[in-house]
N, C-alpha and C. Protein backbone atom coordinates (compact mmCIF):
# COMPACT_ATOMS: atom_id res chain seq x y z
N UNK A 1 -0.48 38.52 2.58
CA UNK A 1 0.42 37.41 2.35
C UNK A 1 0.75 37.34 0.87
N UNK A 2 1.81 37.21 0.49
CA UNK A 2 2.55 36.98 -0.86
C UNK A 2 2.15 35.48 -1.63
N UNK A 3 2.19 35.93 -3.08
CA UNK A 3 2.25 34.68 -3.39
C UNK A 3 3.20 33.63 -3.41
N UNK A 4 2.13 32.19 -3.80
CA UNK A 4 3.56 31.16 -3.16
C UNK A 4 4.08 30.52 -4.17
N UNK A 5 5.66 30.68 -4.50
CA UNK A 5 6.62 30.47 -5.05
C UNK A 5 6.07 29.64 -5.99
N UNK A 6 6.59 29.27 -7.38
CA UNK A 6 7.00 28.13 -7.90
C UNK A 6 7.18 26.65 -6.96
N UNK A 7 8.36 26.84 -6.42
CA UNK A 7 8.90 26.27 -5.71
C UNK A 7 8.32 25.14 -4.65
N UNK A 8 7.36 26.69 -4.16
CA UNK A 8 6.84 26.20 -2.68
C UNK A 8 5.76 25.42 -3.03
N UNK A 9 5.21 25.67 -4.16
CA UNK A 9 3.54 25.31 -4.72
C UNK A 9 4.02 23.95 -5.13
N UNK A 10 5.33 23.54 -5.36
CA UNK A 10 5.29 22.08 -6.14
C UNK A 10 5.67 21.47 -4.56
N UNK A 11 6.49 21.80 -3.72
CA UNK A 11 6.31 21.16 -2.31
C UNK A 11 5.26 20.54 -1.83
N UNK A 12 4.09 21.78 -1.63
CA UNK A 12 2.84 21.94 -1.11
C UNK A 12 2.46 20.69 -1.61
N UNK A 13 2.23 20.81 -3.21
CA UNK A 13 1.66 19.56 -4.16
C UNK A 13 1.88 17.93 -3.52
N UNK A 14 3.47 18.08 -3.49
CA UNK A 14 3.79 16.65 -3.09
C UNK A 14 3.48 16.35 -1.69
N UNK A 15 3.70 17.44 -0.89
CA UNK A 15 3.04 17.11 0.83
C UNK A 15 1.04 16.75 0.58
N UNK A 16 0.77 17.05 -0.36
CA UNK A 16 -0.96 16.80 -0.11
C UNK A 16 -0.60 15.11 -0.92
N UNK A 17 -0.07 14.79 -2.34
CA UNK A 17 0.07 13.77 -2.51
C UNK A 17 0.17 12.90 -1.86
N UNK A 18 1.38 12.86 -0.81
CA UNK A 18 1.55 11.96 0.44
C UNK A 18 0.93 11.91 1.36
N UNK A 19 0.10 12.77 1.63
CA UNK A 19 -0.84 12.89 2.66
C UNK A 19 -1.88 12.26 2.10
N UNK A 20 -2.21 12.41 0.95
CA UNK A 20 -3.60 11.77 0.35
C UNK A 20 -2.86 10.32 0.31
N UNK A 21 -2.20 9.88 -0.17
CA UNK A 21 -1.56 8.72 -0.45
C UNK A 21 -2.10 7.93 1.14
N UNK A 22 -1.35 8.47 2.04
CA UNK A 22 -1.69 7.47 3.32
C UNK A 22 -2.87 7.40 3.80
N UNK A 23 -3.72 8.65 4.02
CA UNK A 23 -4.83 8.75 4.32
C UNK A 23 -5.98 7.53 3.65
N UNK A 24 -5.45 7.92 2.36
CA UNK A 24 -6.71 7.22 1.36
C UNK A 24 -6.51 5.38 1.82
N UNK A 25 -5.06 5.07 1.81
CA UNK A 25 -4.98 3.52 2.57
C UNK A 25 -5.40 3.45 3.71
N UNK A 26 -5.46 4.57 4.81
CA UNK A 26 -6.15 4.16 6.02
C UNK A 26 -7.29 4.08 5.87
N UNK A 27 -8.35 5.25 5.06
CA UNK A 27 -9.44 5.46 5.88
C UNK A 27 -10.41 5.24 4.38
N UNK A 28 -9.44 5.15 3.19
CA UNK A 28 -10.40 5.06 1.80
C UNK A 28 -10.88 6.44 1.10
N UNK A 29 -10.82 6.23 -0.23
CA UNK A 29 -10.94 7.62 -0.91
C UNK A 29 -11.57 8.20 -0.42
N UNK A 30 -13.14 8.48 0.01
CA UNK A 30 -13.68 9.04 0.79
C UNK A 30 -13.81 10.26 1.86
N UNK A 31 -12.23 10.30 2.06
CA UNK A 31 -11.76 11.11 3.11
C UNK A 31 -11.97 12.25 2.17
N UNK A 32 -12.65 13.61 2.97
CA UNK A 32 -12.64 15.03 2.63
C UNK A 32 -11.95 15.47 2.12
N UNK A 33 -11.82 16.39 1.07
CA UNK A 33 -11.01 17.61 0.49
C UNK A 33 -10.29 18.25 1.96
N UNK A 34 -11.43 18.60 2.48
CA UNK A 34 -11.57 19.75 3.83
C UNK A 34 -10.30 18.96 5.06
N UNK A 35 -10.66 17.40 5.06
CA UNK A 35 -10.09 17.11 6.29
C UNK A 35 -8.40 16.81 5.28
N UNK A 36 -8.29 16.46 4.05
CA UNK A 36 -7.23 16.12 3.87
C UNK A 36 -6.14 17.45 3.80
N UNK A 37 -6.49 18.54 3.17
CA UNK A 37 -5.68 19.25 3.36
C UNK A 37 -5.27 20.11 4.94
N UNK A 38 -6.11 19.40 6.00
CA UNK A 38 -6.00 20.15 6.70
C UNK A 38 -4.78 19.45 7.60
N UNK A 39 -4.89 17.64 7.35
CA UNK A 39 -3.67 16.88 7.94
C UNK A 39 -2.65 17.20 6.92
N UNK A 40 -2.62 17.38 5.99
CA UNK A 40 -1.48 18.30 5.10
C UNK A 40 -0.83 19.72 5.73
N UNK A 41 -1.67 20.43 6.59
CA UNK A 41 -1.46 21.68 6.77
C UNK A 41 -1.51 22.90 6.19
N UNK A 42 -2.54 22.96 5.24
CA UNK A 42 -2.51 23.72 4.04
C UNK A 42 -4.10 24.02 4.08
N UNK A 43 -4.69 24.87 3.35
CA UNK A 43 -5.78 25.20 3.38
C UNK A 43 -7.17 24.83 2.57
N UNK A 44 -7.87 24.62 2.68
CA UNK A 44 -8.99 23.77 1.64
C UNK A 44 -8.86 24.52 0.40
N UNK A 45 -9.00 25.78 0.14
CA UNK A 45 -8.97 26.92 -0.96
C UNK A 45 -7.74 26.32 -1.62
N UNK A 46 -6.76 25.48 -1.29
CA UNK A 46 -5.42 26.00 -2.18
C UNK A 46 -5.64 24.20 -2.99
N UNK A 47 -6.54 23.60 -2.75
CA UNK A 47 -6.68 21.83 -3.32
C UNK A 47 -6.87 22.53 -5.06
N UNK A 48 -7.78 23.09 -5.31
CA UNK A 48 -8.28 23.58 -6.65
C UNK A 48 -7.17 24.43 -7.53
N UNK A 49 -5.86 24.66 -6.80
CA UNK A 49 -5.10 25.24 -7.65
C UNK A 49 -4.15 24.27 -8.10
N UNK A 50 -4.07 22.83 -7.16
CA UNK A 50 -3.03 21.99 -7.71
C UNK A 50 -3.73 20.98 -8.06
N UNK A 51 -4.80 20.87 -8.24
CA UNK A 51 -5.72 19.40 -8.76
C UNK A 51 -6.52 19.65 -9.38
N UNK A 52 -7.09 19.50 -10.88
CA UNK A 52 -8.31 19.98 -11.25
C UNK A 52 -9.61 19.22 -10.38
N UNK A 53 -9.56 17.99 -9.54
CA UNK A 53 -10.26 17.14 -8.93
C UNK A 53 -9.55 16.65 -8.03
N UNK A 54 -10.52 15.98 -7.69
CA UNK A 54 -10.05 15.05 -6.40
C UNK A 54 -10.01 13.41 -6.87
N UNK A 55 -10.49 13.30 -8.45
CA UNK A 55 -10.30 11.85 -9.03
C UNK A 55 -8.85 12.20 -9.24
N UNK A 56 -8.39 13.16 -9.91
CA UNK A 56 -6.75 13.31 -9.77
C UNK A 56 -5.76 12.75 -9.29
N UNK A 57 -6.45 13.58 -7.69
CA UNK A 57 -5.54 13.21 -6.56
C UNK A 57 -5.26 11.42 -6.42
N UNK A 58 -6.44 10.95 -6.42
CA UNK A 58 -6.79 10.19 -6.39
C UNK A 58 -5.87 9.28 -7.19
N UNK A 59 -5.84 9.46 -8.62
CA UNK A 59 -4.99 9.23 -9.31
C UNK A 59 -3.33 8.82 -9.08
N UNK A 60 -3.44 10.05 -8.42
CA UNK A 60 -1.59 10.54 -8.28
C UNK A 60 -1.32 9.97 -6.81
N UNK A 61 -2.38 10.03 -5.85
CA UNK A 61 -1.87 8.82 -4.72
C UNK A 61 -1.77 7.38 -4.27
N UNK A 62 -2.54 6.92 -5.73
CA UNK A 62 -2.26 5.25 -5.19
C UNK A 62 -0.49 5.40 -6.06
N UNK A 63 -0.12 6.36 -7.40
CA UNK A 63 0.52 6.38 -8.23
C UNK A 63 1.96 6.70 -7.02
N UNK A 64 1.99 7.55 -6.06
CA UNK A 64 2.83 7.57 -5.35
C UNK A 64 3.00 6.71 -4.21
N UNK A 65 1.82 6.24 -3.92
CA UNK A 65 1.93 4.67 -2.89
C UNK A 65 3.03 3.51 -3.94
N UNK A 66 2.74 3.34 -4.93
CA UNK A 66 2.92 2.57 -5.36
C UNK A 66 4.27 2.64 -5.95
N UNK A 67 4.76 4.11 -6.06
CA UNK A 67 6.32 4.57 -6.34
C UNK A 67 6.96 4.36 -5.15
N UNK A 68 6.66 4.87 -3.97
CA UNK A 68 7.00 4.45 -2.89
C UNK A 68 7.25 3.17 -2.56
N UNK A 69 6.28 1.87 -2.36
CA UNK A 69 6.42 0.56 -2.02
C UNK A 69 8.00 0.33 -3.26
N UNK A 70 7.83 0.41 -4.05
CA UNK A 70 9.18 -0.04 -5.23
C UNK A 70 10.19 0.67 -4.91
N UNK A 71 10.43 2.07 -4.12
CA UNK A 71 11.90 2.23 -4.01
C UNK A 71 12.00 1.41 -2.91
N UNK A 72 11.37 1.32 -1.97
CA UNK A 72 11.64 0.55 -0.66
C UNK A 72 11.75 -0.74 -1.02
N UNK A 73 11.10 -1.13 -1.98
CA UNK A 73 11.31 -2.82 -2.70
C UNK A 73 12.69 -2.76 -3.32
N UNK A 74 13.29 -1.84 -3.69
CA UNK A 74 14.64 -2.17 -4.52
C UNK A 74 15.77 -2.24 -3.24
N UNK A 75 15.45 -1.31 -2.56
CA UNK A 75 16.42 -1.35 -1.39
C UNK A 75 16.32 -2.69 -0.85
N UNK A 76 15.19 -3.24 -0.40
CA UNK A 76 15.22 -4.68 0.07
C UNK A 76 16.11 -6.07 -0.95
N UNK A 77 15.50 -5.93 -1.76
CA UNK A 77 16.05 -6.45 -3.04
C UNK A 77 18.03 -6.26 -3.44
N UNK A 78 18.26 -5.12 -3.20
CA UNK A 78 19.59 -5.01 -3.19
C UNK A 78 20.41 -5.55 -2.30
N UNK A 79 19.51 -5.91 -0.71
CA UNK A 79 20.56 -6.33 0.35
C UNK A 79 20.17 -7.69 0.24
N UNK A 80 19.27 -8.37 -0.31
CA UNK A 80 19.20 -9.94 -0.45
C UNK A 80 19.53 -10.12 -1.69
N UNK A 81 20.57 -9.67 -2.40
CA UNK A 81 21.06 -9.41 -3.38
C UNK A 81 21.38 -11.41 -4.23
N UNK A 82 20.96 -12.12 -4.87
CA UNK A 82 21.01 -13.62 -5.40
C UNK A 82 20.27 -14.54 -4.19
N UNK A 83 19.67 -14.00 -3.47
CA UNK A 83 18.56 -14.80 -2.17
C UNK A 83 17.40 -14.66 -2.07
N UNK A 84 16.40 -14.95 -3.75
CA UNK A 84 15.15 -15.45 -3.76
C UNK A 84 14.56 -15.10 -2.74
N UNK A 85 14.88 -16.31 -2.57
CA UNK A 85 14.25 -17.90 -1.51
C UNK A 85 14.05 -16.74 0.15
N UNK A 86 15.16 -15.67 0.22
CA UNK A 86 15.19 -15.30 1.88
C UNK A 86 14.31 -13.84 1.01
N UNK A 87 14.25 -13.51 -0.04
CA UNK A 87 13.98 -11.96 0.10
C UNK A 87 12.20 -12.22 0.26
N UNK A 88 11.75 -13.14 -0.71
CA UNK A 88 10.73 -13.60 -0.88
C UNK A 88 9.81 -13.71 0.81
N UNK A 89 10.70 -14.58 1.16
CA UNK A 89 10.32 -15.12 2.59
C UNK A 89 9.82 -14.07 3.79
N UNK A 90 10.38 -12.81 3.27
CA UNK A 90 10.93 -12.00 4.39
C UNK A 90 9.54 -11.06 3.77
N UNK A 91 9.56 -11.02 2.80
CA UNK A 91 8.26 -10.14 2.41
C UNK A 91 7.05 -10.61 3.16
N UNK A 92 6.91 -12.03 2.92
CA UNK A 92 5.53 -12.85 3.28
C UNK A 92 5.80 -12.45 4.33
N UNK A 93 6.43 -12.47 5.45
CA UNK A 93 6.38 -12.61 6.99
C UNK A 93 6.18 -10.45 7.20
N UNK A 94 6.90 -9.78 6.89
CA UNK A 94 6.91 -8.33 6.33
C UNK A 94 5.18 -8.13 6.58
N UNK A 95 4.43 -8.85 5.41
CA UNK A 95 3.71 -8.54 4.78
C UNK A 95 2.23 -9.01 5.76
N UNK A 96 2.31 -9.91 6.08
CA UNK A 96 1.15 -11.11 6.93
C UNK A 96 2.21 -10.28 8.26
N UNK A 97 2.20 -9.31 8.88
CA UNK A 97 2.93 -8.94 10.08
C UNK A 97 2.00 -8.81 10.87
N UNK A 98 1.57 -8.30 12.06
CA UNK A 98 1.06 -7.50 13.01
C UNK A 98 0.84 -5.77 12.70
N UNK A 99 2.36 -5.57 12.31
CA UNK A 99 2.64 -4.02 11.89
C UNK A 99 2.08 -3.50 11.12
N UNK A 100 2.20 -4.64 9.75
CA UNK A 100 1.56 -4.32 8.53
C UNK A 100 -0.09 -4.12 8.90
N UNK A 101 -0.83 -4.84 9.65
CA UNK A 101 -2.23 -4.98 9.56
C UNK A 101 -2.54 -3.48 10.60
N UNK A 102 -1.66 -3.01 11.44
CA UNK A 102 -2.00 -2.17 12.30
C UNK A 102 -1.55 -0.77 11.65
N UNK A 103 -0.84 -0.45 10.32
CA UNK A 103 -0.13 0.40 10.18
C UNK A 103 -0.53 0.73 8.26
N UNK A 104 -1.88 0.20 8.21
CA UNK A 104 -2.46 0.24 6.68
C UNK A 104 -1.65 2.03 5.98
N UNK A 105 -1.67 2.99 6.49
CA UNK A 105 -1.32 3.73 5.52
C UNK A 105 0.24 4.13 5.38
N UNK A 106 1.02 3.20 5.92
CA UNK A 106 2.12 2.96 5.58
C UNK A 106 2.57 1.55 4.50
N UNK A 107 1.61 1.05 4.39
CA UNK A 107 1.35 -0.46 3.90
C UNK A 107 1.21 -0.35 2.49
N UNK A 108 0.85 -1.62 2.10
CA UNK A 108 0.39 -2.01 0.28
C UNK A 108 -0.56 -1.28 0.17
N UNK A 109 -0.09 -0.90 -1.22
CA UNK A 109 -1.36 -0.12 -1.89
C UNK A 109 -2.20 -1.15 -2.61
N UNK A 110 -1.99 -2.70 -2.66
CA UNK A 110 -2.40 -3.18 -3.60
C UNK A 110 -3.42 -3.86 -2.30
N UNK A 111 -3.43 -4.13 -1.28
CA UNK A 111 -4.63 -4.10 0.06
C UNK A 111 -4.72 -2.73 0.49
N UNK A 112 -4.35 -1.38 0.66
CA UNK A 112 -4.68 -0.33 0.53
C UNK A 112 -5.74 0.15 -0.26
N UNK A 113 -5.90 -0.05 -1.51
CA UNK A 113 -6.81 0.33 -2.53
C UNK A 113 -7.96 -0.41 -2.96
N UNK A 114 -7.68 -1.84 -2.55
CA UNK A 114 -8.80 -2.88 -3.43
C UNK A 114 -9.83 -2.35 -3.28
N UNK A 115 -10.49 -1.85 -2.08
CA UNK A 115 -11.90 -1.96 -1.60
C UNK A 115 -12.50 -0.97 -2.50
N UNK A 116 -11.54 0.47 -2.48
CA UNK A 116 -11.91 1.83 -3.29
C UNK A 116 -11.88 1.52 -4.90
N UNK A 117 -11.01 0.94 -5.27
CA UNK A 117 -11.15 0.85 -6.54
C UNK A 117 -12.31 -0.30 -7.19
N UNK A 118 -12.20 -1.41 -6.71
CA UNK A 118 -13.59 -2.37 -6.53
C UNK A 118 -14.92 -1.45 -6.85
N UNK A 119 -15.08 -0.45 -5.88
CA UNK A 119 -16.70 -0.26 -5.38
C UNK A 119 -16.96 1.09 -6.77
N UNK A 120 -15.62 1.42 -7.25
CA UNK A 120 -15.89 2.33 -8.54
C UNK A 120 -15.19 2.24 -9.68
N UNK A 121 -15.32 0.85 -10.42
CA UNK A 121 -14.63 0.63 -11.34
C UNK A 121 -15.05 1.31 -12.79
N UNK A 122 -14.46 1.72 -13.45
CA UNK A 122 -14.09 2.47 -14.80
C UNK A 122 -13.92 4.37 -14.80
N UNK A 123 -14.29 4.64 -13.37
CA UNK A 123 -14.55 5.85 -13.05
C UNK A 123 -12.81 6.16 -12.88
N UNK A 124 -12.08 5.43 -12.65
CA UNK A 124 -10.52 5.78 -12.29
C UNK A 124 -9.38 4.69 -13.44
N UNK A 125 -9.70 5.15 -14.40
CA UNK A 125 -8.93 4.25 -15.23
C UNK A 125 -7.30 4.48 -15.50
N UNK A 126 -7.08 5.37 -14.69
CA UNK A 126 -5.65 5.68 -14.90
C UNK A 126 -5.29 4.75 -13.59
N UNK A 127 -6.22 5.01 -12.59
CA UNK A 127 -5.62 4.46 -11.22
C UNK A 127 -5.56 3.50 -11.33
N UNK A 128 -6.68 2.63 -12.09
CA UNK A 128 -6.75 1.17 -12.31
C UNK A 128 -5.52 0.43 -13.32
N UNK A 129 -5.06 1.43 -13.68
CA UNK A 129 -3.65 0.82 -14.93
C UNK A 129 -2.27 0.53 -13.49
N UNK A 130 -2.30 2.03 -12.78
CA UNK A 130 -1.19 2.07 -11.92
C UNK A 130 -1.36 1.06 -10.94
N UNK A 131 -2.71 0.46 -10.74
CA UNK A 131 -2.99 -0.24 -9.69
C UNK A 131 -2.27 -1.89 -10.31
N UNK A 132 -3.20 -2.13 -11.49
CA UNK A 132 -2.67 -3.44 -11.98
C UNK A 132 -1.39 -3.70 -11.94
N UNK A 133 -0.78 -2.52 -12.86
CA UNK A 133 1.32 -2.87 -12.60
C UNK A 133 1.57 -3.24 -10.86
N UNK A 134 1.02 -2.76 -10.17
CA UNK A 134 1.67 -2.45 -9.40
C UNK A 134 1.47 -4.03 -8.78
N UNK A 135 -0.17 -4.65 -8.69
CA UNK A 135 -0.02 -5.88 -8.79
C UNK A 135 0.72 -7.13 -9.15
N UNK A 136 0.54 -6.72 -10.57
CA UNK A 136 1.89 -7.67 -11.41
C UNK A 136 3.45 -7.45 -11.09
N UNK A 137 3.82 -6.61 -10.32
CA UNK A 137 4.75 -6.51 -9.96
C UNK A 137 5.16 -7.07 -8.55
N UNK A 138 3.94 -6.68 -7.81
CA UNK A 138 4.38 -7.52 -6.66
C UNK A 138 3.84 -9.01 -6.81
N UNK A 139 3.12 -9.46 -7.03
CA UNK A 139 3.08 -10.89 -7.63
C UNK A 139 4.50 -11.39 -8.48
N UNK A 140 5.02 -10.93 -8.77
CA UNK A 140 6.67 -10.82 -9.94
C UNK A 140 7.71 -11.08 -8.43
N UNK A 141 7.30 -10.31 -7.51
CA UNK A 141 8.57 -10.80 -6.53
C UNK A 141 7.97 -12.25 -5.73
N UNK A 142 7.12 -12.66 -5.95
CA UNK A 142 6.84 -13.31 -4.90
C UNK A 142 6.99 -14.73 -5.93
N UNK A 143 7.26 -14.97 -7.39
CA UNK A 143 7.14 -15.97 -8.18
C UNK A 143 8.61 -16.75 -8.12
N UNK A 144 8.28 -18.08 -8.06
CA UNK A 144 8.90 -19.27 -7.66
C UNK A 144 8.93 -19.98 -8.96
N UNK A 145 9.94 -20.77 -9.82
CA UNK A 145 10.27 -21.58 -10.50
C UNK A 145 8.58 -21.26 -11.25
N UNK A 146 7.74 -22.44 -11.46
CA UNK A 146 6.75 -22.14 -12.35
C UNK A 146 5.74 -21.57 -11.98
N UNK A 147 5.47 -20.94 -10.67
CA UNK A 147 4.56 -20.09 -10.00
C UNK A 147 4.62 -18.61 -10.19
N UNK A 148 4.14 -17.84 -10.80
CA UNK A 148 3.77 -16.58 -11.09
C UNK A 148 3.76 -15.47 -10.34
N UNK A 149 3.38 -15.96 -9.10
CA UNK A 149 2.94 -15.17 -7.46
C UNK A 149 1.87 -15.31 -7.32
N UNK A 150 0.59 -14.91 -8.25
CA UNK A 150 -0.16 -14.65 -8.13
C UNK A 150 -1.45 -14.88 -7.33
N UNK A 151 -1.15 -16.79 -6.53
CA UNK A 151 -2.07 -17.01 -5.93
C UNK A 151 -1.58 -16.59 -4.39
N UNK A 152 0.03 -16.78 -4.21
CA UNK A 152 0.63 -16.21 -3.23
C UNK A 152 0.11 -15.11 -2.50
N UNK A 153 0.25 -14.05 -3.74
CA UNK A 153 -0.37 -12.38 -3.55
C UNK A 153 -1.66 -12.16 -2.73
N UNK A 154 -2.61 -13.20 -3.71
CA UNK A 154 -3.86 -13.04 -3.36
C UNK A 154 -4.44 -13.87 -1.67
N UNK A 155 -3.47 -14.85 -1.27
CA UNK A 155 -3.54 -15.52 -0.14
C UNK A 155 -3.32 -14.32 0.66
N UNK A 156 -2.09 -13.28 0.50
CA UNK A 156 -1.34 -12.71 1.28
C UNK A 156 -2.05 -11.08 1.31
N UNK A 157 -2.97 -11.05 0.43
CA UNK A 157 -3.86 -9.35 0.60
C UNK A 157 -5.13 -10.12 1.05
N UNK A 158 -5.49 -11.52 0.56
CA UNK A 158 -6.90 -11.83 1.47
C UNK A 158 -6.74 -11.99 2.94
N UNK A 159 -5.78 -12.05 3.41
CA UNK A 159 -5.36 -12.67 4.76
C UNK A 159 -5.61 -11.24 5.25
N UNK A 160 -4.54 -9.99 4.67
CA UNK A 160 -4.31 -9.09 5.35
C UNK A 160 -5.47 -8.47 5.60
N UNK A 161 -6.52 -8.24 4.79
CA UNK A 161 -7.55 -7.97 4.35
C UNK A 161 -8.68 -8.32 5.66
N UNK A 162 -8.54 -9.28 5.92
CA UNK A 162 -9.42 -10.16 6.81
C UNK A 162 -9.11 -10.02 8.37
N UNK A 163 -7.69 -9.83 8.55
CA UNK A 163 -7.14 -9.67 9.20
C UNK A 163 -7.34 -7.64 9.96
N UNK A 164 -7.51 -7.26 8.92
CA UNK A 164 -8.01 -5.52 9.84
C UNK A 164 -9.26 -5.74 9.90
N UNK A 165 -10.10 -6.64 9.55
CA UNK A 165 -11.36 -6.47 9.35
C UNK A 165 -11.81 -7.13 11.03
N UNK A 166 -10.72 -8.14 11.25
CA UNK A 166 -11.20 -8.51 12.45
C UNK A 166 -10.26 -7.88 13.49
N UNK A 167 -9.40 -7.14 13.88
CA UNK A 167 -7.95 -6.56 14.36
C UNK A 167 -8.39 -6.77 15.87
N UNK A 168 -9.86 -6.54 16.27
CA UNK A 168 -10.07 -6.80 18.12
C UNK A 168 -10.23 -8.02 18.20
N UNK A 169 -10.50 -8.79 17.41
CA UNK A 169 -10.43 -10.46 18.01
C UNK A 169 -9.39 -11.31 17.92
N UNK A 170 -9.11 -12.43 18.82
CA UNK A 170 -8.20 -13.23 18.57
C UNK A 170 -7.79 -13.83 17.17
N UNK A 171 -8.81 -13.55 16.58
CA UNK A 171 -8.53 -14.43 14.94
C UNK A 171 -8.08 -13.72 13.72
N UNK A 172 -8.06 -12.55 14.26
CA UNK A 172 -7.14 -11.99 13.43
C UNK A 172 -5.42 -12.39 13.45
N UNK A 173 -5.28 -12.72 14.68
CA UNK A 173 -3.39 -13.13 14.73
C UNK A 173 -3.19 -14.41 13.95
N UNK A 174 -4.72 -15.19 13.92
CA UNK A 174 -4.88 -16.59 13.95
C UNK A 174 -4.60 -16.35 11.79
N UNK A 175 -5.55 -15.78 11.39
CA UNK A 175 -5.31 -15.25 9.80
C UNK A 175 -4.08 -15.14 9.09
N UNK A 176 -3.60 -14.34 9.98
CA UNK A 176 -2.05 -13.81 9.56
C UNK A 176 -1.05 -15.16 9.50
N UNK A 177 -0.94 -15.83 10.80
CA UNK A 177 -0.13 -16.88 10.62
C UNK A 177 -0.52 -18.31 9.84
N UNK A 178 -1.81 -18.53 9.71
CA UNK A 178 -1.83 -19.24 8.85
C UNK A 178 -1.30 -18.84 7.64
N UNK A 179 -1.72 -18.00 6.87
CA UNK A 179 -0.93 -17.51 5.82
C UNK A 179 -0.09 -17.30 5.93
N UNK A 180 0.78 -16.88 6.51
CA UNK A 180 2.44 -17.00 6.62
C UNK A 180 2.92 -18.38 6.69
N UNK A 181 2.33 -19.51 7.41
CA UNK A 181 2.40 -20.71 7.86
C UNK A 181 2.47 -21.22 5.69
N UNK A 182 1.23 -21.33 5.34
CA UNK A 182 0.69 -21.70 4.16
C UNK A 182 1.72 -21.18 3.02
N UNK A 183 1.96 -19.96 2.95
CA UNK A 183 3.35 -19.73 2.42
C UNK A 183 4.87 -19.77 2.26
N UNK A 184 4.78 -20.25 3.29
CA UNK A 184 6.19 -20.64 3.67
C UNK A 184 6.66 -21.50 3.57
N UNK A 185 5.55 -22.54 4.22
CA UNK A 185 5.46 -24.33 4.18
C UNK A 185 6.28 -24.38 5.49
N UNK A 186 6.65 -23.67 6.12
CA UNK A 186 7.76 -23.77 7.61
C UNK A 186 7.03 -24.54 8.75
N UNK A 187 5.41 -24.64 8.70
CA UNK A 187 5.19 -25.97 9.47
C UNK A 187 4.37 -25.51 10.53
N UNK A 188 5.42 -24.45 11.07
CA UNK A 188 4.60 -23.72 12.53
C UNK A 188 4.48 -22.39 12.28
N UNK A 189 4.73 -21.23 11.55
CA UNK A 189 3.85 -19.86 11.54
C UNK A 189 4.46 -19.31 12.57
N UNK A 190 5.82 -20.03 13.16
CA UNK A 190 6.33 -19.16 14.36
C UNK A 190 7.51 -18.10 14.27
N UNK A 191 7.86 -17.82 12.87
CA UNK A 191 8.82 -16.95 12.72
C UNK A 191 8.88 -15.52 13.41
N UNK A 192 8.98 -14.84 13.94
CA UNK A 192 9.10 -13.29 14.54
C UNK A 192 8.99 -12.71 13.30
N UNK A 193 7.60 -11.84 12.70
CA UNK A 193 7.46 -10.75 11.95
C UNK A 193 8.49 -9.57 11.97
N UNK A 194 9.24 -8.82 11.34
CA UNK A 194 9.98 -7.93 10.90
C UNK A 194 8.65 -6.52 11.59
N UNK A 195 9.31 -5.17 11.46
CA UNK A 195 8.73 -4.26 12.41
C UNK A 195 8.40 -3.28 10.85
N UNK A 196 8.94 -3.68 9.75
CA UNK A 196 8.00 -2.92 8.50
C UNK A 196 8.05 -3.69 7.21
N UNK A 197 6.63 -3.21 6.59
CA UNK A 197 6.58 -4.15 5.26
C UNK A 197 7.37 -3.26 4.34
N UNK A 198 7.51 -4.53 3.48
CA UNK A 198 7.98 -4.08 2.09
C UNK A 198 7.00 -3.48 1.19
């Protein structure tokens, strides 16, 4: 077999990125060298030619979770184009979904990551910079006249949070809509969730 391209090797790169990217929100850094490149499709031998580590990777996939959530945030943002009040709204409900809680490695990296970055703090200090922006940023969409987001945010990743933790019992649906309820102020928590988060 020939060697692989320029080309192909920076492909390869970004298919393990994204693969590590979702993986690591489903299942937590943790996941294997061995098993990740293998849902990549690529071979364990070829991780060491595009990563000096796996703190790297690590690195470069909350860094592409988090590039990801923002183009999909601008697109949202562009079609509620001077509508706060509805883009805002639509996130919380987005966000506190069903989908969202069942569909973590398509989801926030900023409830994607807490647990991993939490349990090894100073060991990932690049991740921890990309992680914070990425915080302050989504706390930034969710801020209201003199509100910041920030307690918003944290209602809305503790909920979600709580919410996979319990996903077979009834009280997980019960989590979600209170917090959607609590954010909204709409009274009843009965809005129809959207089918993907922001």
């Amino acid at each position: 077999m020939g060697r692989v391209s320029q080309a192909q090797a920076q492909e390869n790169r970004q298919r393990v990125v994204a693969t590590a990217s979702r993986m690591f929100r489903e299942k937590g850094t943790a996941v294997s060298v061995a098993d990740l490149m293998k849902a990549a499709g690529l071979t364990h031998g070829g991780f060491y030619k595009q990563f000096g580590s796996k703190e790297d990777l690590v690195d470069e996939a909350i860094a592409h979770a988090f590039d990801e959530q923002a183009a999909h945030s601008a697109v949202a943002s562009e079609e509620r184009a001077g509508e706060h009040e509805a883009a805002r709204r639509a996130l919380i409900e987005d966000y506190l979904s069903v989908w969202h809680r069942d569909h973590p490695g398509e989801g926030c990296p900023v409830s994607g990551f807490a647990a991993d970055l939490g349990r090894e703090p100073g060991q990932a200090a690049r991740a921890q910079d990309v992680y914070v922006n990425g915080v302050r940023n989504r706390a930034a969409r969710l801020a209201t006249g003199d509100d910041d987001g920030m307690a918003q945010l944290c209602t809305m990743v503790g909920a979600l949070v709580l919410a996979r933790a319990t996903r077979d019992n009834p009280i997980s649906e019960e989590l979600l809509r209170a917090a959607r309820t609590a954010l909204t102020e709409s009274g009843t928590g009965q809005s129809e969730p959207r089918q993907r988060t922001a």
